[in-house]
PDB file of N, CA and C in Angstrom:
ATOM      1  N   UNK A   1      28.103 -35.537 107.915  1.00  0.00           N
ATOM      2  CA  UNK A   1      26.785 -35.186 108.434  1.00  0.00           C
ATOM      3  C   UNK A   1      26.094 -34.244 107.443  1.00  0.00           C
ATOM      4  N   UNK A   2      24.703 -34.322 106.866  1.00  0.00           N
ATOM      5  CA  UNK A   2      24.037 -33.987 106.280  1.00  0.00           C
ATOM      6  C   UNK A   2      23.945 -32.039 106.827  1.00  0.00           C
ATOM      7  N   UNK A   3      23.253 -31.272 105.774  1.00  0.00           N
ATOM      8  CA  UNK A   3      23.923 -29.920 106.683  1.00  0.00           C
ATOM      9  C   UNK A   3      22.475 -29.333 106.003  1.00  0.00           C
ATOM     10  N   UNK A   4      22.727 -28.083 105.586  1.00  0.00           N
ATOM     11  CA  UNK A   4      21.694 -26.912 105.580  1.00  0.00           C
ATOM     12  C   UNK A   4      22.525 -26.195 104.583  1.00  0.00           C
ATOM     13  N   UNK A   5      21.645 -25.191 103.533  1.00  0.00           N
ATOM     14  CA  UNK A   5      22.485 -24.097 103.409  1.00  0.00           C
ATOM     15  C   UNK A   5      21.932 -23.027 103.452  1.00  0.00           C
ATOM     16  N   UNK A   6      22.667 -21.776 103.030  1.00  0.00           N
ATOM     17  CA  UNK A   6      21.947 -20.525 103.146  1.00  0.00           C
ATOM     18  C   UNK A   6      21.146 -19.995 101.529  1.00  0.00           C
ATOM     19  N   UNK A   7      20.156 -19.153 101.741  1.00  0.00           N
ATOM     20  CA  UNK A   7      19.852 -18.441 100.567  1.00  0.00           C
ATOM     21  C   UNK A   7      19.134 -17.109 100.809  1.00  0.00           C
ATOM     22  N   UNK A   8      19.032 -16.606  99.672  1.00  0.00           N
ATOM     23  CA  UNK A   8      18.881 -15.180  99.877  1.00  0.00           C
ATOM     24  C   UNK A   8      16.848 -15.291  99.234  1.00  0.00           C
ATOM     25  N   UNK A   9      16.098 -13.890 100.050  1.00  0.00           N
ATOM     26  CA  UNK A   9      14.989 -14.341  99.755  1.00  0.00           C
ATOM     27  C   UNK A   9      14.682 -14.279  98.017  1.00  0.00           C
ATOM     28  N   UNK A  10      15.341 -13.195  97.278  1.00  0.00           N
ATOM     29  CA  UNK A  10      14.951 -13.006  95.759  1.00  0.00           C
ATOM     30  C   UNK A  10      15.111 -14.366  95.367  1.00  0.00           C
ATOM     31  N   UNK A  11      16.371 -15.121  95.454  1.00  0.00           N
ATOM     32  CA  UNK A  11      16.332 -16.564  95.038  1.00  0.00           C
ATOM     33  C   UNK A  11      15.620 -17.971  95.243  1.00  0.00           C
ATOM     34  N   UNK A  12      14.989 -17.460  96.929  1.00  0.00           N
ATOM     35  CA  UNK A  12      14.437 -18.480  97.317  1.00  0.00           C
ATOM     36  C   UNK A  12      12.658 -18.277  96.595  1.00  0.00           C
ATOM     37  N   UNK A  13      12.344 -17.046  96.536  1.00  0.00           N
ATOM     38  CA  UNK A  13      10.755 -16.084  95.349  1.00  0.00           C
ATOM     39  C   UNK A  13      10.828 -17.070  94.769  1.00  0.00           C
ATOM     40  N   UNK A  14      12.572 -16.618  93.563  1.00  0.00           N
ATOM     41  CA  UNK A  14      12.289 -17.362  92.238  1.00  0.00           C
ATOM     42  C   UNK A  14      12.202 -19.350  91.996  1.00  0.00           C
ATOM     43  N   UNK A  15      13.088 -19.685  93.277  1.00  0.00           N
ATOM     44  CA  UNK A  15      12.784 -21.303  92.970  1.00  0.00           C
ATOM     45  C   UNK A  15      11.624 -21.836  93.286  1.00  0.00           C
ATOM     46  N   UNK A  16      10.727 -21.197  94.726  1.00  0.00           N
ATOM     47  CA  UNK A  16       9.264 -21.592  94.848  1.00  0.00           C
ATOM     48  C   UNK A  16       8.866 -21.064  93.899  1.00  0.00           C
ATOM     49  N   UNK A  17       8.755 -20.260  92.505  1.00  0.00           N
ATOM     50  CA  UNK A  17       7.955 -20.093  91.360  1.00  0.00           C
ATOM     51  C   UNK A  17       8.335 -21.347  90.453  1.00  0.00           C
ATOM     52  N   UNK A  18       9.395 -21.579  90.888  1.00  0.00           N
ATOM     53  CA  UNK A  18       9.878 -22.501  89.275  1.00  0.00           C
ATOM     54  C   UNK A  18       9.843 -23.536  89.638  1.00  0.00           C
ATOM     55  N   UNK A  19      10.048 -24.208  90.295  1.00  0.00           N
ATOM     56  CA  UNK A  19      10.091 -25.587  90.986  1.00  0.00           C
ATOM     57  C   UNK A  19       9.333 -26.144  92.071  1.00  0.00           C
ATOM     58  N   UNK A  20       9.003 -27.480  91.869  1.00  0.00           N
ATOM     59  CA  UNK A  20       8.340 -27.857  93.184  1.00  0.00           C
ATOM     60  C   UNK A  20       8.874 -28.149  94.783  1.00  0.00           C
ATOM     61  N   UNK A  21       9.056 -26.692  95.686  1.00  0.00           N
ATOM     62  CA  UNK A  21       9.619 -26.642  96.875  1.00  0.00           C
ATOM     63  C   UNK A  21       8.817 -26.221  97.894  1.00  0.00           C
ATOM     64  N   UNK A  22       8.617 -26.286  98.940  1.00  0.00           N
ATOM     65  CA  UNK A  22       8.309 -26.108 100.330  1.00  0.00           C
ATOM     66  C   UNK A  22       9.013 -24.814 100.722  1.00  0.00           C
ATOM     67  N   UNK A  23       8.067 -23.411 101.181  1.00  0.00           N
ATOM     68  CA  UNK A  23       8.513 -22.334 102.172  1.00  0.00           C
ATOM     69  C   UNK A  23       7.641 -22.997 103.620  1.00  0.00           C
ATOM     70  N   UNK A  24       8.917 -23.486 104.391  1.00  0.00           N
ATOM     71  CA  UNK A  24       8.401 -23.501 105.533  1.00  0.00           C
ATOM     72  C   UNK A  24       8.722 -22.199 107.165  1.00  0.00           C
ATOM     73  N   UNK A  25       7.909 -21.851 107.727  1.00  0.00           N
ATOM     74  CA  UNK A  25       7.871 -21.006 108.497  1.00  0.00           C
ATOM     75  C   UNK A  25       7.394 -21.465 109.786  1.00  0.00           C
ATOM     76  N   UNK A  26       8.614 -20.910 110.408  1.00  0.00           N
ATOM     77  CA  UNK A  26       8.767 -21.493 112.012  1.00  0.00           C
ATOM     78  C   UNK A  26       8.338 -20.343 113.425  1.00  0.00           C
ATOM     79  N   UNK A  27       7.700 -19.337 112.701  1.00  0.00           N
ATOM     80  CA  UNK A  27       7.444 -18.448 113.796  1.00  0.00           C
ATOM     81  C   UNK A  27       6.359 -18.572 114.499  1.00  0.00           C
ATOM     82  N   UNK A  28       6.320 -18.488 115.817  1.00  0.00           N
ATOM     83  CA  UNK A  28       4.903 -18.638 116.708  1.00  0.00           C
ATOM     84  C   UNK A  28       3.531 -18.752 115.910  1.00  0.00           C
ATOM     85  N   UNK A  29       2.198 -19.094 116.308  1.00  0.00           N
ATOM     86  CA  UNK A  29       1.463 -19.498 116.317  1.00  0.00           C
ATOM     87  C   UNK A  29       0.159 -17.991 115.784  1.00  0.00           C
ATOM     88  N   UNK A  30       1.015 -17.106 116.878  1.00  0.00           N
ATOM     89  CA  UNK A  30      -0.182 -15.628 116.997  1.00  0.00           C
ATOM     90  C   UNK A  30       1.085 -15.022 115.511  1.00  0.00           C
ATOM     91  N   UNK A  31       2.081 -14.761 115.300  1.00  0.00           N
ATOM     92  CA  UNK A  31       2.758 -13.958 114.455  1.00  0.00           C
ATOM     93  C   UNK A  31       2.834 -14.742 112.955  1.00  0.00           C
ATOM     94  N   UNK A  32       2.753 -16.088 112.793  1.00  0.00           N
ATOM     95  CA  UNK A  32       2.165 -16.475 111.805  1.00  0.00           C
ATOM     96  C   UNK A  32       0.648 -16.079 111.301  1.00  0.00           C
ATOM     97  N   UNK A  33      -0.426 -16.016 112.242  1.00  0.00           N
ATOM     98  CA  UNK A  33      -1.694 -15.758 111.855  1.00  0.00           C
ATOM     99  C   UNK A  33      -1.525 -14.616 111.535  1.00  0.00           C
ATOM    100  N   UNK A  34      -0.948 -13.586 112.047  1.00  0.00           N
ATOM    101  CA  UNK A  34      -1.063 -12.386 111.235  1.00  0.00           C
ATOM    102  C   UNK A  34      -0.642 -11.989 110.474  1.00  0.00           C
ATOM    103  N   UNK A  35       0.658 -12.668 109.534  1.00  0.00           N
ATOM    104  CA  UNK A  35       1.260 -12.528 108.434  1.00  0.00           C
ATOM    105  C   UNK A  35       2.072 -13.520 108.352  1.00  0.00           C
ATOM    106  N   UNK A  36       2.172 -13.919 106.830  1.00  0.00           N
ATOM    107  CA  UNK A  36       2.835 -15.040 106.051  1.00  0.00           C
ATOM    108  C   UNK A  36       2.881 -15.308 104.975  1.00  0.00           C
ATOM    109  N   UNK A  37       3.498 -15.791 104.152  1.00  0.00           N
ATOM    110  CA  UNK A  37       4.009 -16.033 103.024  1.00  0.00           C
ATOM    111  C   UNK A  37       2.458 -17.057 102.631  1.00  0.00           C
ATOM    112  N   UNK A  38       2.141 -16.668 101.200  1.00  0.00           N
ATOM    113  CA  UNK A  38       0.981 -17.623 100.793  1.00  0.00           C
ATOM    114  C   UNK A  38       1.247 -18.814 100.664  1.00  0.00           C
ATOM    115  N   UNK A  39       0.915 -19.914 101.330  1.00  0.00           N
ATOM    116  CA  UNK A  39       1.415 -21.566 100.927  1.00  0.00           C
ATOM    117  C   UNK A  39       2.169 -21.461 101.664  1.00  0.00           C
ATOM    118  N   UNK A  40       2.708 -21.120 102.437  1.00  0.00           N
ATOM    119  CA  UNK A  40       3.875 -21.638 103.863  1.00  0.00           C
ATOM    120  C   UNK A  40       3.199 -22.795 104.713  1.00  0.00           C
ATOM    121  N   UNK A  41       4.058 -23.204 104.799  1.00  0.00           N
ATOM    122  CA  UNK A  41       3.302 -24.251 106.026  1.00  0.00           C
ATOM    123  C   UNK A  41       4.403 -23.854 107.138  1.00  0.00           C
ATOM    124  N   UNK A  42       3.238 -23.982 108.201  1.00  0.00           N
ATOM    125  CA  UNK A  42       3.318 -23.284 109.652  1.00  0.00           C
ATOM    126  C   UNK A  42       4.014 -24.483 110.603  1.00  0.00           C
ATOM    127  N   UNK A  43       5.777 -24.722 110.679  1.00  0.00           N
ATOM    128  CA  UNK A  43       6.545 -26.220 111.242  1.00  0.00           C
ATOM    129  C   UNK A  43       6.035 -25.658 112.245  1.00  0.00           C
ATOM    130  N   UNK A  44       5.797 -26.329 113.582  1.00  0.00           N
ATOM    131  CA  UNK A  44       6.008 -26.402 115.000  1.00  0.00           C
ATOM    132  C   UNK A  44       5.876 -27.806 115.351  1.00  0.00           C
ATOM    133  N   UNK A  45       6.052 -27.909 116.794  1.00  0.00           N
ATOM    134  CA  UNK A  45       6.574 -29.181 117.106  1.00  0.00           C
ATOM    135  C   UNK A  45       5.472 -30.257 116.810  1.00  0.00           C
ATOM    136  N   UNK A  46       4.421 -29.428 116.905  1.00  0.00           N
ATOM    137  CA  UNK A  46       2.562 -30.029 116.468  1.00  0.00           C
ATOM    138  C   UNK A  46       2.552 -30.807 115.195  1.00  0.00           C
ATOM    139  N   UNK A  47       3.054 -30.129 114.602  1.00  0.00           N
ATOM    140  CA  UNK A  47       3.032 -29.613 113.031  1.00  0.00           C
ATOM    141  C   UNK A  47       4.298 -30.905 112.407  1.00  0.00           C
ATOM    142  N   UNK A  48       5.333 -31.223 113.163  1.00  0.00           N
ATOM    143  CA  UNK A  48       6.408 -31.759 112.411  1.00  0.00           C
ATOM    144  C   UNK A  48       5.708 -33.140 111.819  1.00  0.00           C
ATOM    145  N   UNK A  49       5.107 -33.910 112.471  1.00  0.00           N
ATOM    146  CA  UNK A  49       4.546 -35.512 111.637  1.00  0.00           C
ATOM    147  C   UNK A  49       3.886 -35.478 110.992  1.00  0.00           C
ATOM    148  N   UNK A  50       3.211 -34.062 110.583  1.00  0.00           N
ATOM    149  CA  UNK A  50       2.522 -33.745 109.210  1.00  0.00           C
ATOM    150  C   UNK A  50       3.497 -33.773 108.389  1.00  0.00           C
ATOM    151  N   UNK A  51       4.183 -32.462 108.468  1.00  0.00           N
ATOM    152  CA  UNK A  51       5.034 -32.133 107.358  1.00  0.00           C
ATOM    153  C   UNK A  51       5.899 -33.339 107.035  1.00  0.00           C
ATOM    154  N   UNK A  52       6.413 -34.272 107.849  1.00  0.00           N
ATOM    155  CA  UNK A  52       7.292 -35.272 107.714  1.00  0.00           C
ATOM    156  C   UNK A  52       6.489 -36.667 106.608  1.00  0.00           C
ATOM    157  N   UNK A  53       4.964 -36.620 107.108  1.00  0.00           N
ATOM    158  CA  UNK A  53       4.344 -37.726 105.822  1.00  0.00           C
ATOM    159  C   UNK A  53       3.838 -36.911 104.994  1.00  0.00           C
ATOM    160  N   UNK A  54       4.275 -35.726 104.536  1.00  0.00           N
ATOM    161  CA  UNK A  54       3.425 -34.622 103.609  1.00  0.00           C
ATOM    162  C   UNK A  54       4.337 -34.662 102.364  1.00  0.00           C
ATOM    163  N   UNK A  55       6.070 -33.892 102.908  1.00  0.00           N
ATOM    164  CA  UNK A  55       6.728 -33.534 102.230  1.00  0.00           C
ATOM    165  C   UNK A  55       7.585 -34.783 101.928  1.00  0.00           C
ATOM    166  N   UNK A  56       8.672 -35.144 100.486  1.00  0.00           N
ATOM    167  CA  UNK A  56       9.334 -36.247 100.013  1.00  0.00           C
ATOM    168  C   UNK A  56      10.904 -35.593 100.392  1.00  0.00           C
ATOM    169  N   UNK A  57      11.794 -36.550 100.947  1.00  0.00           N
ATOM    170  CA  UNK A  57      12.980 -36.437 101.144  1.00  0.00           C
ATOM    171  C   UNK A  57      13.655 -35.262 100.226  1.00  0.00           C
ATOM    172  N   UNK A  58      13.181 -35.282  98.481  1.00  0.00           N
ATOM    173  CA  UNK A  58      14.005 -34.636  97.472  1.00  0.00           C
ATOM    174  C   UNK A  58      13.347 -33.527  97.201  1.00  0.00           C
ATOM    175  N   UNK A  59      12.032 -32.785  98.435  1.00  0.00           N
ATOM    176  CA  UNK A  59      11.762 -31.768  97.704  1.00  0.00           C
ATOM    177  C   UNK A  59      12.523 -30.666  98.858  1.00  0.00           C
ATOM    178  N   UNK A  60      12.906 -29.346  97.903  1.00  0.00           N
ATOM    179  CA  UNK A  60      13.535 -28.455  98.516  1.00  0.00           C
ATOM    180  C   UNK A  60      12.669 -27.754  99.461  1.00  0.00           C
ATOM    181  N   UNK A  61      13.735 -27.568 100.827  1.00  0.00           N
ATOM    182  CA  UNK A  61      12.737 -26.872 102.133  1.00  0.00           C
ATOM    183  C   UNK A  61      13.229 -25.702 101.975  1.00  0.00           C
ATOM    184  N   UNK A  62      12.853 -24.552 102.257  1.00  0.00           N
ATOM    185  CA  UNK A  62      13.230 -23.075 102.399  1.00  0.00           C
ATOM    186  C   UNK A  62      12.561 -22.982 103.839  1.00  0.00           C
ATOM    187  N   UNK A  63      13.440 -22.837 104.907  1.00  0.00           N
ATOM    188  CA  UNK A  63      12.749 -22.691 106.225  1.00  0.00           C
ATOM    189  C   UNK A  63      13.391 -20.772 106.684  1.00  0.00           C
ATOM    190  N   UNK A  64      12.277 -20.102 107.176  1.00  0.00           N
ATOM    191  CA  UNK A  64      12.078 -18.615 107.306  1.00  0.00           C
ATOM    192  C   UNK A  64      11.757 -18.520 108.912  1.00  0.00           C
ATOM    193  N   UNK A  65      11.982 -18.016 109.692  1.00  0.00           N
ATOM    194  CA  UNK A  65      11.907 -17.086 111.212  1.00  0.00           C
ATOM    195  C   UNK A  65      11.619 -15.821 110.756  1.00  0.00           C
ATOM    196  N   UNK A  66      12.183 -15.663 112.201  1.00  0.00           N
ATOM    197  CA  UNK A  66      11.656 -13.720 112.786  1.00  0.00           C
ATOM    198  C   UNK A  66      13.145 -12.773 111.338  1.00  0.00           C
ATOM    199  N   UNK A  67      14.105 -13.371 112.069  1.00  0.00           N
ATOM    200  CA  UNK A  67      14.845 -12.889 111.315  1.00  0.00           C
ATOM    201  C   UNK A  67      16.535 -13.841 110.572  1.00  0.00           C
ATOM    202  N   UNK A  68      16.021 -15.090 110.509  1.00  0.00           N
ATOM    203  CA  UNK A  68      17.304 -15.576 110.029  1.00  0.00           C
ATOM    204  C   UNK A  68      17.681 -16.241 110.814  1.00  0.00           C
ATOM    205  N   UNK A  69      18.025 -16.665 111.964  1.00  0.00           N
ATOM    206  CA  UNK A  69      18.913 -17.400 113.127  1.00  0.00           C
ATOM    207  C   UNK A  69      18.388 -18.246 113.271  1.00  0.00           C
ATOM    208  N   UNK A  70      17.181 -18.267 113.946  1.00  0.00           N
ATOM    209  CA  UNK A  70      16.913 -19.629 114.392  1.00  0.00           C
ATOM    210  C   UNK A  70      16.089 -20.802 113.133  1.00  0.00           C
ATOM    211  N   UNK A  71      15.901 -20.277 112.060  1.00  0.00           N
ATOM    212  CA  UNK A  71      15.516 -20.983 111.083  1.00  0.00           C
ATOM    213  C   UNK A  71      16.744 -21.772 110.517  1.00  0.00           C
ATOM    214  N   UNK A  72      17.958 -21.627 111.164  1.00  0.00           N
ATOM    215  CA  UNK A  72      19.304 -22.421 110.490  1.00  0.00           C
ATOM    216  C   UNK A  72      18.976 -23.816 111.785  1.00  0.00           C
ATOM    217  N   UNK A  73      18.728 -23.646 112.739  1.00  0.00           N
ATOM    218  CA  UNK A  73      18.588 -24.787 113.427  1.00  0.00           C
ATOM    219  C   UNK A  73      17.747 -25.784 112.954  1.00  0.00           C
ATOM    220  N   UNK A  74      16.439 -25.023 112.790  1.00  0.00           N
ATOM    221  CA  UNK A  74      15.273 -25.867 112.323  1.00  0.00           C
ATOM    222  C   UNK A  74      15.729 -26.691 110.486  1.00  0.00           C
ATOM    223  N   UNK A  75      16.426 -25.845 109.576  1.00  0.00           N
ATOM    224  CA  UNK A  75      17.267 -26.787 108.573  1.00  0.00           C
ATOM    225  C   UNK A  75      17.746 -27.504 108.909  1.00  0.00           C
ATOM    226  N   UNK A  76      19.034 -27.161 110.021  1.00  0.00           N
ATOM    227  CA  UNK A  76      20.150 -28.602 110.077  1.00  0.00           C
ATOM    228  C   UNK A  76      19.137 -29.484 110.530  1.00  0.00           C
ATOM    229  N   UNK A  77      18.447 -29.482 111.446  1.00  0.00           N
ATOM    230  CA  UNK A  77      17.198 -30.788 111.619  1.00  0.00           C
ATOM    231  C   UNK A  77      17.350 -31.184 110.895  1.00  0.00           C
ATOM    232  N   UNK A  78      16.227 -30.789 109.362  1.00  0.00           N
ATOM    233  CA  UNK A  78      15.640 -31.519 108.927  1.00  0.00           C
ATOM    234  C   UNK A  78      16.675 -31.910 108.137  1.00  0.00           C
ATOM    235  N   UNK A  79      17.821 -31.239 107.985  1.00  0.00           N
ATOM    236  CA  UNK A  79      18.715 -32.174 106.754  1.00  0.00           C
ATOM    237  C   UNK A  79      19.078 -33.442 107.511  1.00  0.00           C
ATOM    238  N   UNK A  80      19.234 -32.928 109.091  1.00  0.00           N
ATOM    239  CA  UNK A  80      19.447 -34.554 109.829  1.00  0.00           C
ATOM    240  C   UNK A  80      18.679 -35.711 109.530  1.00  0.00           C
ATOM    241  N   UNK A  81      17.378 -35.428 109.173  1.00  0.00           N
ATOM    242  CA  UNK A  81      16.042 -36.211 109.064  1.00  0.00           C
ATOM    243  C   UNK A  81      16.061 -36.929 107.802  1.00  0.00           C
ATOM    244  N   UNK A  82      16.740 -36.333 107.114  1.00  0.00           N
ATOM    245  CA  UNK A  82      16.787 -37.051 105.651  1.00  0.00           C
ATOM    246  C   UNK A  82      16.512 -35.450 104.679  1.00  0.00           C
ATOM    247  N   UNK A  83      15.899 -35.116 104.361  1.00  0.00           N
ATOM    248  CA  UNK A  83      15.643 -33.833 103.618  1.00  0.00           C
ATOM    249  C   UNK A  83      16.820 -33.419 102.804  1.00  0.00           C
ATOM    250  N   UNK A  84      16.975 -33.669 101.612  1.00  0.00           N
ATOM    251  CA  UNK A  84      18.459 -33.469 100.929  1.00  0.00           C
ATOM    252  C   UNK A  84      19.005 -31.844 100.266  1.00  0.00           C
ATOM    253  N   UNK A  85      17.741 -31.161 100.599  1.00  0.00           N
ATOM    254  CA  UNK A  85      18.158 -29.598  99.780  1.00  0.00           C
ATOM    255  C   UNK A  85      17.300 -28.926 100.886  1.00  0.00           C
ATOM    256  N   UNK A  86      17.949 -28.618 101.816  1.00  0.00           N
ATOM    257  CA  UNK A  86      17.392 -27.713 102.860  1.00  0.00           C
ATOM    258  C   UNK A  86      17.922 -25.863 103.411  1.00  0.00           C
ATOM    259  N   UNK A  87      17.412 -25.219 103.087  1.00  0.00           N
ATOM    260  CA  UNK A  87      17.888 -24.093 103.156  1.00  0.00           C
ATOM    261  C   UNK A  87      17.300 -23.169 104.158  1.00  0.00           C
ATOM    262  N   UNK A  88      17.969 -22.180 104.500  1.00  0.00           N
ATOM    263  CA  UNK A  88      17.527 -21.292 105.720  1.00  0.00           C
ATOM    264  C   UNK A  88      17.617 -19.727 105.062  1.00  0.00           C
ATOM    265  N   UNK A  89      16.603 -19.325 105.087  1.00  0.00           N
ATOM    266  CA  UNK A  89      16.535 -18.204 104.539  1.00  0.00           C
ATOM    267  C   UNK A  89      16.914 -16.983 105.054  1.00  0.00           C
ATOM    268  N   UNK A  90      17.454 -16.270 104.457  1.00  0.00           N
ATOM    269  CA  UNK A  90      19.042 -15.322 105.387  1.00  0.00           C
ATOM    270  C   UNK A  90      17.751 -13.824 105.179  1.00  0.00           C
ATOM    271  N   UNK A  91      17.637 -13.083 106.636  1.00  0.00           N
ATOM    272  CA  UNK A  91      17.221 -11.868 106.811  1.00  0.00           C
ATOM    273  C   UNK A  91      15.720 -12.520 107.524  1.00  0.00           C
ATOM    274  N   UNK A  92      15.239 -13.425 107.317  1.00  0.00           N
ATOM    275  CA  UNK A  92      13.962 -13.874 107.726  1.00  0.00           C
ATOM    276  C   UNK A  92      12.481 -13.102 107.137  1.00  0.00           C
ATOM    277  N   UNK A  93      11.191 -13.006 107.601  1.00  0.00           N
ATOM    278  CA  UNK A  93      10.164 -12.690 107.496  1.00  0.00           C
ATOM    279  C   UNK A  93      10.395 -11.065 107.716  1.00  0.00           C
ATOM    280  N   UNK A  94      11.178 -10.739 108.826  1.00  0.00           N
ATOM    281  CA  UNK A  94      11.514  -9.249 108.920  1.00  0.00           C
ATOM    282  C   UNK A  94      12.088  -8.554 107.538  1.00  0.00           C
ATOM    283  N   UNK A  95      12.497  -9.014 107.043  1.00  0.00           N
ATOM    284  CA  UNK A  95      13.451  -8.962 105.488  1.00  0.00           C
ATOM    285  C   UNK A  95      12.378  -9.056 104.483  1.00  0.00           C
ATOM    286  N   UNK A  96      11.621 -10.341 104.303  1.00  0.00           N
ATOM    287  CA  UNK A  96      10.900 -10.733 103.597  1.00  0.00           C
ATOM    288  C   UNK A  96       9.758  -9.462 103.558  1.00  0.00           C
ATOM    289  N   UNK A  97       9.595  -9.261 104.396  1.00  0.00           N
ATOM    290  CA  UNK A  97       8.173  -8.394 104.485  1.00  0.00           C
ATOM    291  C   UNK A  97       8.426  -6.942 104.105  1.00  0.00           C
ATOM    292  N   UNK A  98       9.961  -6.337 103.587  1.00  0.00           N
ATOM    293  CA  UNK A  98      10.054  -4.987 103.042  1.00  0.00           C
ATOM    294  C   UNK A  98      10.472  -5.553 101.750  1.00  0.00           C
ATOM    295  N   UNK A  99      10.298  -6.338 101.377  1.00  0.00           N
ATOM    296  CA  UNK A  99      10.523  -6.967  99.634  1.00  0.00           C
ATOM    297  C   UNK A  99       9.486  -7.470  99.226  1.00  0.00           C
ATOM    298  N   UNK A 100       8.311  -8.039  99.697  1.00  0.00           N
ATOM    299  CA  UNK A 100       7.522  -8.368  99.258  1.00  0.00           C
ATOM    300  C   UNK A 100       6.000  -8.197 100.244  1.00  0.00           C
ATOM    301  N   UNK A 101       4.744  -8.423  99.316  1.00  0.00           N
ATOM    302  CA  UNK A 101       3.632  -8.448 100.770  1.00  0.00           C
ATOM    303  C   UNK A 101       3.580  -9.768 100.986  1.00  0.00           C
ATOM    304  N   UNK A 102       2.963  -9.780 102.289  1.00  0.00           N
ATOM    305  CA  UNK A 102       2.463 -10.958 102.900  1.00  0.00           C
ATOM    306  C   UNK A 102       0.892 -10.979 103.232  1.00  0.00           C
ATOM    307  N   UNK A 103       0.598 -12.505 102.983  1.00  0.00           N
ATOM    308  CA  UNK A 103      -1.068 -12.446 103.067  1.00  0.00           C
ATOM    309  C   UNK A 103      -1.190 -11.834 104.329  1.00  0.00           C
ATOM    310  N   UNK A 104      -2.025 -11.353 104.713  1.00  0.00           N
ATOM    311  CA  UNK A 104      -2.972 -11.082 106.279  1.00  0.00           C
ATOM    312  C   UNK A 104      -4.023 -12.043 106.148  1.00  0.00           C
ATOM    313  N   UNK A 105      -4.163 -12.610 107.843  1.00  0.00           N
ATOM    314  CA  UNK A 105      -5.109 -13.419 108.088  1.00  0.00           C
ATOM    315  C   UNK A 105      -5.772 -12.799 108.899  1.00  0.00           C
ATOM    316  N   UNK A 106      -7.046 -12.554 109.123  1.00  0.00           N
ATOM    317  CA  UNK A 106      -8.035 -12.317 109.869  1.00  0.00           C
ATOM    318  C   UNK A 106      -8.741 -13.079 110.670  1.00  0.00           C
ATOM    319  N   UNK A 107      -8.193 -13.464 112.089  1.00  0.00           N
ATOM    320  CA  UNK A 107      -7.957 -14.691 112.709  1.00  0.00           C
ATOM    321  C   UNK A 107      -8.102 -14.491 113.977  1.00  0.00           C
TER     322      UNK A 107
END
């Protein structure tokens, strides 16, 4: 069975700089609008048949939450789905957000 793995956010920075990958972010609707990673796309259940004719089987997903947990579910998905380099980003947006800024939306 196809799986998920883990990564840390400095590594996951440097491969969305270097390579062509997907930060996807799975947190509510109101806590996304008020902060997020620039270029994230916002999965929800709305949201999945976009991302599914958007993104190609071989590009790498980096999927981010509140804090780490439930973004490992939303990977094993998509590695179920076909998605061959799917990762869950360990510490989440809570993590993310004392290492780096995040856009604000005014929304």
């Amino acid at each position: 069975m196809p799986t998920f793995k883990l990564i840390e956010i400095a590594e996951t920075i440097q491969r969305l700089q270097s390579e062509e990958a997907i930060l996807v972010d799975t947190r509510d609707e109101q806590t996304f609008a008020a902060d997020h990673v620039e270029g994230a796309f916002h999965l929800t259940n709305d949201t999945l048949k976009e991302f599914t004719d958007a993104v190609e089987f071989e590009t790498p997903v980096f999927v981010v939450c509140y804090h780490g947990n439930s973004s490992k579910g939303v990977a094993q998905y998509l590695a179920e789905q076909g998605y061959e380099n799917c990762y869950s980003v360990e510490g989440g947006m809570a993590m993310w957000r004392q290492l780096v800024p995040c856009e604000e939306n005014a929304q």
